[in-house]
Protein backbone atom coordinates (compact mmCIF):
# COMPACT_ATOMS: atom_id res chain seq x y z
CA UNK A 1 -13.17 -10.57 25.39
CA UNK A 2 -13.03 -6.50 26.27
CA UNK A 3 -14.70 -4.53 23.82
CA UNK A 4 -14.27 -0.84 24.01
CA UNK A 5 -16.18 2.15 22.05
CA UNK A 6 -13.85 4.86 20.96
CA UNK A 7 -15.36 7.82 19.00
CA UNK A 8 -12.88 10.43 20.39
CA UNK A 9 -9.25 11.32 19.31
CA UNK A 10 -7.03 8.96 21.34
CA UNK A 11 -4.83 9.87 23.92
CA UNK A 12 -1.67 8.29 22.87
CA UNK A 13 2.01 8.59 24.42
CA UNK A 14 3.63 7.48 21.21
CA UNK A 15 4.69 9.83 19.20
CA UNK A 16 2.82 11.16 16.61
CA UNK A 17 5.20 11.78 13.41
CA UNK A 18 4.43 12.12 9.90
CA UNK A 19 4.87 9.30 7.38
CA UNK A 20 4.78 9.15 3.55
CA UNK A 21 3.08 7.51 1.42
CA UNK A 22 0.82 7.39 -1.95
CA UNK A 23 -3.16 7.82 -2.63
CA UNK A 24 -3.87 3.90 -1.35
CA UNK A 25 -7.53 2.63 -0.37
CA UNK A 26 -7.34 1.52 3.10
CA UNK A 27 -4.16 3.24 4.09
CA UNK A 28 -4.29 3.60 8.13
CA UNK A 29 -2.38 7.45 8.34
CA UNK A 30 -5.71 8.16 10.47
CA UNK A 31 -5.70 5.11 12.77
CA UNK A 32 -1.88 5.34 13.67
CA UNK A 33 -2.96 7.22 16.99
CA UNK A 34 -5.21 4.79 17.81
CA UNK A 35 -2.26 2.03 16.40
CA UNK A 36 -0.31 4.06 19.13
CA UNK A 37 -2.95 3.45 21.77
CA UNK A 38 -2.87 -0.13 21.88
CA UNK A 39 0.91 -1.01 21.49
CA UNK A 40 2.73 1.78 23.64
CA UNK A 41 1.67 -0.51 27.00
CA UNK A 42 2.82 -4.05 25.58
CA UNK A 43 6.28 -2.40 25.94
CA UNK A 44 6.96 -4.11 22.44
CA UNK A 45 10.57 -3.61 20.91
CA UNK A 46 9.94 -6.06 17.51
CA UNK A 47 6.96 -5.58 15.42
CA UNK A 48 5.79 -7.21 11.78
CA UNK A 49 3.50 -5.34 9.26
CA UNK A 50 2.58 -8.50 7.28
CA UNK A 51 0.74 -6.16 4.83
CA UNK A 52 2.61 -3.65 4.72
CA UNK A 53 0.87 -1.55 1.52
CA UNK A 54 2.65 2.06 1.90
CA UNK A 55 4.02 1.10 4.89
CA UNK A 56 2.44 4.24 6.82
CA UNK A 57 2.27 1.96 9.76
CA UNK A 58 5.27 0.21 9.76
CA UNK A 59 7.18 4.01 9.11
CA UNK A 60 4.88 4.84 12.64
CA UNK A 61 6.44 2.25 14.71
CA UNK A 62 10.29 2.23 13.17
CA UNK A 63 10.00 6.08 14.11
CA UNK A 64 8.59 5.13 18.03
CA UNK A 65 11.76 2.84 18.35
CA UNK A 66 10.24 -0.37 17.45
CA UNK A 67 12.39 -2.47 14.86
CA UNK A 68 9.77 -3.47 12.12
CA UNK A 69 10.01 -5.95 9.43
CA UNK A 70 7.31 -5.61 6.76
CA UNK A 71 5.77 -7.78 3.80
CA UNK A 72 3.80 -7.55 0.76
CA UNK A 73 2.74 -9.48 -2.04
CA UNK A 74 3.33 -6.14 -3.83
CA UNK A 75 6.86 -5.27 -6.14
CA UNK A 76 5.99 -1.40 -4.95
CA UNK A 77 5.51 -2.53 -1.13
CA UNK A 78 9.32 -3.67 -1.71
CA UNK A 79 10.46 -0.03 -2.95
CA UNK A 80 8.71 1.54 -0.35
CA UNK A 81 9.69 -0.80 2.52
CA UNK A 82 13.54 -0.15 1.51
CA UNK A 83 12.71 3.57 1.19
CA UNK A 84 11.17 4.38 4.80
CA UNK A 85 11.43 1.02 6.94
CA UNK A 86 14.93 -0.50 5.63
CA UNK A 87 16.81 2.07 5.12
CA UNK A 88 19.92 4.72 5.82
CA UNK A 89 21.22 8.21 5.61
CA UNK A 90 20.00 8.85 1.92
CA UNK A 91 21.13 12.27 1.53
CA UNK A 92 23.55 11.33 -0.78
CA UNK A 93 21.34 10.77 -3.39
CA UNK A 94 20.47 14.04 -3.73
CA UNK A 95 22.25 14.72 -7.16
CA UNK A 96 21.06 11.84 -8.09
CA UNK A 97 17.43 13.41 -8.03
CA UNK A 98 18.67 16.78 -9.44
CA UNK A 99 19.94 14.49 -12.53
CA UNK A 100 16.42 12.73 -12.89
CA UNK A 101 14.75 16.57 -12.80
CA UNK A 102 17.37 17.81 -15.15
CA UNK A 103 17.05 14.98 -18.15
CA UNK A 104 15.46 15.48 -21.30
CA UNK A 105 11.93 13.54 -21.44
CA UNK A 106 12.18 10.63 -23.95
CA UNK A 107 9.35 8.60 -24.65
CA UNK A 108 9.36 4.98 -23.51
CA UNK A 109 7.19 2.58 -21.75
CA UNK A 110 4.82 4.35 -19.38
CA UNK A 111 4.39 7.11 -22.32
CA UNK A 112 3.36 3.97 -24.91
CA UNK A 113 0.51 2.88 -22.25
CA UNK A 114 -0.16 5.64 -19.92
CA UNK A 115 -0.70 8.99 -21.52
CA UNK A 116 -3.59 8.34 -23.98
CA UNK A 117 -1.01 7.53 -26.59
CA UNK A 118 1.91 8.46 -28.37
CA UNK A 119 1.10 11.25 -30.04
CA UNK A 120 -2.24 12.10 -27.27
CA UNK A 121 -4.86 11.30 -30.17
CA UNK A 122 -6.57 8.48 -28.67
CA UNK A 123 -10.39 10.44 -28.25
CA UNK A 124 -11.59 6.80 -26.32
CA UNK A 125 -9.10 7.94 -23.11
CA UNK A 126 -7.38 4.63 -23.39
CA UNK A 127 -4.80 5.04 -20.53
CA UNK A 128 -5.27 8.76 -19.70
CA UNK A 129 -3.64 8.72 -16.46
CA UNK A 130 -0.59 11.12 -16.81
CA UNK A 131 -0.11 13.95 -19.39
CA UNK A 132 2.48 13.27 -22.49
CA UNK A 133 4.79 16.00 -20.56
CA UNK A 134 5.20 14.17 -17.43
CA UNK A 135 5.18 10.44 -18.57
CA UNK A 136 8.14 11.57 -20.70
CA UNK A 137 10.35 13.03 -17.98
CA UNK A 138 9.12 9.41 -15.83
CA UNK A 139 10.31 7.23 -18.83
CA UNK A 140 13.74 9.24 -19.18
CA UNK A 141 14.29 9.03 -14.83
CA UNK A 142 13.35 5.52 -14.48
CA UNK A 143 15.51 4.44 -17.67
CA UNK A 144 18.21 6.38 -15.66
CA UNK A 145 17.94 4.51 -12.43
CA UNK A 146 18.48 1.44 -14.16
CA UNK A 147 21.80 2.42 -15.49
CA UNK A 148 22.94 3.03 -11.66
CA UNK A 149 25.92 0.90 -9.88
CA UNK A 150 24.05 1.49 -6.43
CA UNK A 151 22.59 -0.55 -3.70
CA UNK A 152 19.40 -2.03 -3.94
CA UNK A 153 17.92 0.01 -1.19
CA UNK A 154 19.81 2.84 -3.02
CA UNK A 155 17.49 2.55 -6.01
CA UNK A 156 14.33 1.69 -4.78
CA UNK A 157 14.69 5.28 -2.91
CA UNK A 158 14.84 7.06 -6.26
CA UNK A 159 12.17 4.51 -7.53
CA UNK A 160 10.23 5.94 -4.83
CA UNK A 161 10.46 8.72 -6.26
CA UNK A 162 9.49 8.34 -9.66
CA UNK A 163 6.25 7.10 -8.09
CA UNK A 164 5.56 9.41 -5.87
CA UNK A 165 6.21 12.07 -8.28
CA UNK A 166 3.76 10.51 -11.17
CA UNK A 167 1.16 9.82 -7.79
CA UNK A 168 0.71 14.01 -7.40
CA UNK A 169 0.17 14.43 -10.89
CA UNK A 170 -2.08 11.32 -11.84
CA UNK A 171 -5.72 11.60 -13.28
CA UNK A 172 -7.41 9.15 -11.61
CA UNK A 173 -9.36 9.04 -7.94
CA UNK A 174 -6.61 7.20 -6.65
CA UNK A 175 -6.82 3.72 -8.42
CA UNK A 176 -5.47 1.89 -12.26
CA UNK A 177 -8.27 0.53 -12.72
CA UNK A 178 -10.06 3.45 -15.18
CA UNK A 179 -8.58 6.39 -15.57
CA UNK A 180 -11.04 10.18 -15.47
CA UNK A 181 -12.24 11.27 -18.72
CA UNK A 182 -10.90 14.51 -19.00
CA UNK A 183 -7.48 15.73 -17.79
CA UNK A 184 -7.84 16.55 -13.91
CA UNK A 185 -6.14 19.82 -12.55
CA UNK A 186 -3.78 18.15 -11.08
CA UNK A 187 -2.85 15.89 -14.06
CA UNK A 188 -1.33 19.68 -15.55
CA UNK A 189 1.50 20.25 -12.95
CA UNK A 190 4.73 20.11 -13.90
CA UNK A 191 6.23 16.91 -12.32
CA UNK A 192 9.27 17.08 -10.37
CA UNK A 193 11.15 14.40 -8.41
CA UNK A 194 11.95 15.00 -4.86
CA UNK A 195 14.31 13.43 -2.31
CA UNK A 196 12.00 11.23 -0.57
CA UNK A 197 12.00 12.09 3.48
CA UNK A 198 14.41 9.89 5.83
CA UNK A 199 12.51 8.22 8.50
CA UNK A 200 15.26 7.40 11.71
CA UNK A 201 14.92 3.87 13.66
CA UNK A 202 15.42 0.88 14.25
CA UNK A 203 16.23 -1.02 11.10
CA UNK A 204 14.22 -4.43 9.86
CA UNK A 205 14.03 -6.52 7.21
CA UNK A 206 11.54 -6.93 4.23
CA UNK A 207 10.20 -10.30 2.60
CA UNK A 208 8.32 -10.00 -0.66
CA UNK A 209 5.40 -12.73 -0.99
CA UNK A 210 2.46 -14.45 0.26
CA UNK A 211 2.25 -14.16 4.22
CA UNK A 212 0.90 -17.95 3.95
CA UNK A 213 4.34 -18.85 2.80
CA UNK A 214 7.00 -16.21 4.01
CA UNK A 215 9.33 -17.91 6.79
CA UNK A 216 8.69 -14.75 9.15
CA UNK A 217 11.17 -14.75 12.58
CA UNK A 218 9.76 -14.05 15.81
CA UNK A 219 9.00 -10.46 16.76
CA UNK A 220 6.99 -9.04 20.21
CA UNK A 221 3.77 -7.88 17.80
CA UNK A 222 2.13 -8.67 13.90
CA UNK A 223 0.06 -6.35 12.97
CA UNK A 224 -2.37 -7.42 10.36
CA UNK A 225 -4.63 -5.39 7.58
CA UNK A 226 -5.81 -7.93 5.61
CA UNK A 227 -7.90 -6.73 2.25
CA UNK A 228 -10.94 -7.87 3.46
CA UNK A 229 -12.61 -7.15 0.13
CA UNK A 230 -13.19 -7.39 -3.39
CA UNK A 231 -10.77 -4.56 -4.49
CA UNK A 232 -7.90 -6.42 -5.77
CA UNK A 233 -4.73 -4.17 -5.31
CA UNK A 234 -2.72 -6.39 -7.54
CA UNK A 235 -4.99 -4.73 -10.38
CA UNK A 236 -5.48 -1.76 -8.78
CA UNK A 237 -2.04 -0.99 -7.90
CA UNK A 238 -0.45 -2.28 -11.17
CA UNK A 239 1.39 0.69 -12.86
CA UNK A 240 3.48 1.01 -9.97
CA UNK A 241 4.25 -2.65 -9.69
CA UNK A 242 5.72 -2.34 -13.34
CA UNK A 243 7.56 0.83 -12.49
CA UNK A 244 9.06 -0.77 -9.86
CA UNK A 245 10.27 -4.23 -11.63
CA UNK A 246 11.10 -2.09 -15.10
CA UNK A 247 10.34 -5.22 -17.05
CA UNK A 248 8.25 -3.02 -19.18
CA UNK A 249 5.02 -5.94 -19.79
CA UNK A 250 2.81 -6.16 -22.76
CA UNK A 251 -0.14 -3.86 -21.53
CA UNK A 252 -4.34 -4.76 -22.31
CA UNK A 253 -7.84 -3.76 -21.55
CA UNK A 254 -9.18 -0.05 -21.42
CA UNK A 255 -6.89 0.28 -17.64
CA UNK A 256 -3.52 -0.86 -19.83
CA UNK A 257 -3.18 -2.87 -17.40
CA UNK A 258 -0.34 -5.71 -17.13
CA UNK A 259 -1.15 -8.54 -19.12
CA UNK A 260 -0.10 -11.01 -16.36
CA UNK A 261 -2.84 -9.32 -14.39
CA UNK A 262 -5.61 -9.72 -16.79
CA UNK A 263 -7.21 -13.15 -15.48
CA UNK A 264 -8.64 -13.67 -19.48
CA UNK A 265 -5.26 -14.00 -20.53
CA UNK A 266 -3.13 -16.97 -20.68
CA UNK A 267 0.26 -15.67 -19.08
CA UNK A 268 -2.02 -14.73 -16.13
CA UNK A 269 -0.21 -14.71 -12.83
CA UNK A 270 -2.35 -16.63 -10.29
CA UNK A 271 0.39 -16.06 -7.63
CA UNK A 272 -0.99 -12.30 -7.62
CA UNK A 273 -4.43 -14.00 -6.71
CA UNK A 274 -5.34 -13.26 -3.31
CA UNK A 275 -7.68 -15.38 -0.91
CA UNK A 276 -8.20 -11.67 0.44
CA UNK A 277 -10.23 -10.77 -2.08
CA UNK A 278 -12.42 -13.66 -1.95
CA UNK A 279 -15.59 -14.29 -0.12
CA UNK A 280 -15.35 -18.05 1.11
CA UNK A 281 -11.74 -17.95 0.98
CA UNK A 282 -10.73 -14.62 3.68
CA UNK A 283 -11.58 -15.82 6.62
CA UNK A 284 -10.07 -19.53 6.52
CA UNK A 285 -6.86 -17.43 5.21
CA UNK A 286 -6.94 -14.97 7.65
CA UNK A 287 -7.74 -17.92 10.24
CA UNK A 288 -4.35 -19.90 8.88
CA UNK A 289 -2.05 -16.57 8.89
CA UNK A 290 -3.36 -16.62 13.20
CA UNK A 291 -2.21 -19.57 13.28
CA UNK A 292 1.59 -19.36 11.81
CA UNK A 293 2.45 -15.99 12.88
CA UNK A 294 5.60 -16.34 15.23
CA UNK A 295 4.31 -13.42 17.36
CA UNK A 296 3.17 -13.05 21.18
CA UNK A 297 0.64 -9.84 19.96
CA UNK A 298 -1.54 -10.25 16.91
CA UNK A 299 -3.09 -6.85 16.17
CA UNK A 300 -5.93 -6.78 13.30
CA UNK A 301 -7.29 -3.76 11.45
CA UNK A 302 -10.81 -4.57 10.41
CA UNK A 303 -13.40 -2.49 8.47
CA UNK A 304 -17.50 -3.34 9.18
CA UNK A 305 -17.55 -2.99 5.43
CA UNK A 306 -15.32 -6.31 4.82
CA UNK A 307 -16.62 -9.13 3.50
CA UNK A 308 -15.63 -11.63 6.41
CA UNK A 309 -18.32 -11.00 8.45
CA UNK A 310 -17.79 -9.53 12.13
CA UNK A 311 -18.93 -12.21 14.52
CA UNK A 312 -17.13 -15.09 12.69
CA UNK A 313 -13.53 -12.78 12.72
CA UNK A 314 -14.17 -12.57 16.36
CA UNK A 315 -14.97 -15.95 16.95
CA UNK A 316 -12.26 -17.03 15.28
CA UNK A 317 -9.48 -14.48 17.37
CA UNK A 318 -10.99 -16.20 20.04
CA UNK A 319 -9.62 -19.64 19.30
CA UNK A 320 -5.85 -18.20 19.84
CA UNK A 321 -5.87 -16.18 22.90
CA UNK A 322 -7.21 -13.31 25.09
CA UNK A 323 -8.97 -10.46 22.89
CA UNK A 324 -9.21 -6.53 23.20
CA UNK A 325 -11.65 -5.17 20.83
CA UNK A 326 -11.79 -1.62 20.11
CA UNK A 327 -14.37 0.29 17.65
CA UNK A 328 -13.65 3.50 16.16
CA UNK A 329 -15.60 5.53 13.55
CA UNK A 330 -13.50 5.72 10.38
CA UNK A 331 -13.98 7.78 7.49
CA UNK A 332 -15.08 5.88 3.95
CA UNK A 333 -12.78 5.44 0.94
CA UNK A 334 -13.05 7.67 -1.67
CA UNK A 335 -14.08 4.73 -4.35
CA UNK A 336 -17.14 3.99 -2.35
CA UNK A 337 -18.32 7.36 -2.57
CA UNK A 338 -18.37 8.23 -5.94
CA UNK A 339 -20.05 6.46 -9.67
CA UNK A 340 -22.04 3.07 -9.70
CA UNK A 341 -20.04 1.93 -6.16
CA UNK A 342 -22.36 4.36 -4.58
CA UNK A 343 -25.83 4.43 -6.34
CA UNK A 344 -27.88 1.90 -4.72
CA UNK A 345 -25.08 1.88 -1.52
CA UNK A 346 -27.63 1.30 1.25
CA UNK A 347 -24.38 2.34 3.61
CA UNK A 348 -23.47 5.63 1.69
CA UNK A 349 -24.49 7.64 4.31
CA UNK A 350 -23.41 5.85 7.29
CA UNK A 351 -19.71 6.15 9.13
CA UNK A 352 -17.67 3.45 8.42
CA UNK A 353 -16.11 1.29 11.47
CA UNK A 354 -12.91 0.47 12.39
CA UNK A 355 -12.30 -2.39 14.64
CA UNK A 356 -8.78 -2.85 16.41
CA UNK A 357 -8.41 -6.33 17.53
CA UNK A 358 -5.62 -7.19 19.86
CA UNK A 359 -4.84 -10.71 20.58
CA UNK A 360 -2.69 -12.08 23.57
CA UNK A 361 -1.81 -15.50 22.29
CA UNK A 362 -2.00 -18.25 24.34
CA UNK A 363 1.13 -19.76 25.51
């Protein structure tokens, strides 16, 4: 095993373009150089982002000529892949957009659960996460998209959207799970839908599901960002799951969160149930996705704040080939900085580490 120390900017030959995305807890936009770093000698020309989140990485290598397939348990992950990753020249659907900005808001589903009620008279905050004036003009744009003879990539572009839109005017610190108090600056704008940007490359293919069961084909490199940790992004993540799907779910708990989500609740979805998220599950799932992978380059993303510990994810790249490691100080999420997550954080003022793990499987 190499181990490196990197606590300078990286000196990367790929290039460094911008990609899109929403507020997401562990999203990599700062680690793509460093992404960059590793890859650009492996002289890869197939990648997989097996979770794929925003797809900010994915977007990264499409744009440095590398044909990426992505997956996600996520519905979202799906809209976004087909957005950025999976898609073609949308400029077309322009007017589209200017029709979505132009309609008259109309109360409807995200209104009824999302904007502290219908009329805004709920004083307990139940579902204050976007003002009465914006989940309106949502409701109306998403109805819209439905009614659309268009190609599925087609419409998860102007899904995108819609989500991307309600993401800059949201009151929340970036997750569903509680929503602030009072109405956030933000939370005031004016929304307004926008053409979401065309990234060029090579195009892949998306699978929605569990990366334990998705028949992946081969590619050159996986790269890997497990969870790692409690946060459950099926929960945290939910409104723009439903936004996505449009199946417009029965809503409960203070979050209005899906009721398929709630785990007290019998139509619970267990499929939505990560191993990820679970102390003495992560690391024999993380162990059994090494092992499946149909990939000559495993690359892992791994935080010192997960809660697989270090040495054993080491040990266990080990067992499948020659490993690079490669530690890099990383700035904390937002949610461990702030309310009860922090108080008694005995970590709160430290960095936060990023480990790159490269594996070279064995042949």
């Amino acid at each position: 095993m190499t181990e490196n120390i990197l606590n300078n900017q990286p000196n990367t030959v790929f290039n460094a373009h911008l990609t899109h995305g929403i507020k997401y807890i562990g999203s990599k936009r700062k680690l793509l150089p460093y992404i960059g770093n590793f890859i650009q000698p492996l002289k890869i020309k197939t990648a997989l982002d097996v979770f794929a989140g925003t797809t900010r990485v994915a977007q990264y290598l499409r744009q440095n000529g590398i044909q990426t397939d992505t997956s996600d348990l996520s519905w979202a992950t799906t809209a976004y892949a087909h957005t950025y990753v999976h898609n073609q020249d949308n400029t077309h659907l322009q007017p589209y957009i200017d029709h979505m900005n132009s309609l008259q808001g109309s109360p409807g589903w995200i209104s009824e659960n999302y904007s502290g009620g219908v009329p805004q008279t709920d004083a307990r905050g139940f579902g204050r996460c976007f003002q009465l004036k914006n989940t309106i003009k949502a409701d109306a744009a998403r109805d819209y998209v439905e009614t659309l003879s268009l190609a599925a990539w087609e419409k998860h572009t102007l899904i995108t959207a819609i989500i991307v839109a309600l993401d800059g005017v949201d009151n929340t610190v970036g997750v569903q799970q509680a929503y602030l108090k009072e109405w956030c600056t933000r939370s005031y704008n004016d929304i307004v839908f926008n053409l979401p940007a065309k990234i060029t490359g090579p195009t892949g293919i998306h699978y929605e599901g569990s990366c334990l069961d998705v028949p992946y084909r081969e590619v050159d490199l996986a790269y890997l960002d497990p969870p790692y940790s409690p946060h459950a992004y099926s929960t945290y993540y939910h409104i723009w799951d439903s936004i996505t799907r449009w199946d417009k779910p029965e809503t409960a708990l203070k979050a209005r969160r899906r009721i398929d989500r709630v785990k007290a609740n019998e139509e619970f979805n267990d499929s939505m149930d990560s191993p990820w998220n679970n102390r003495k599950l992560a690391l024999g799932a993380f162990e059994q996705v090494l092992k499946i992978l149909p990939a000559k380059y495993l690359l892992i993303s791994y935080s010192n704040e997960s809660i697989v510990d270090q040495a054993d994810l080491v040990e266990t790249c080990n067992k499948y080939g020659e490993v690079d490691v490669t530690e890099i100080d990383y700035a904390r999420n937002i949610m461990s900085q702030i309310g009860n997550a922090a108080k008694n954080d005995p970590l709160k003022k430290q960095k936060n580490k990023e480990l790159l793990i490269l594996i070279t499987k064995l042949i």
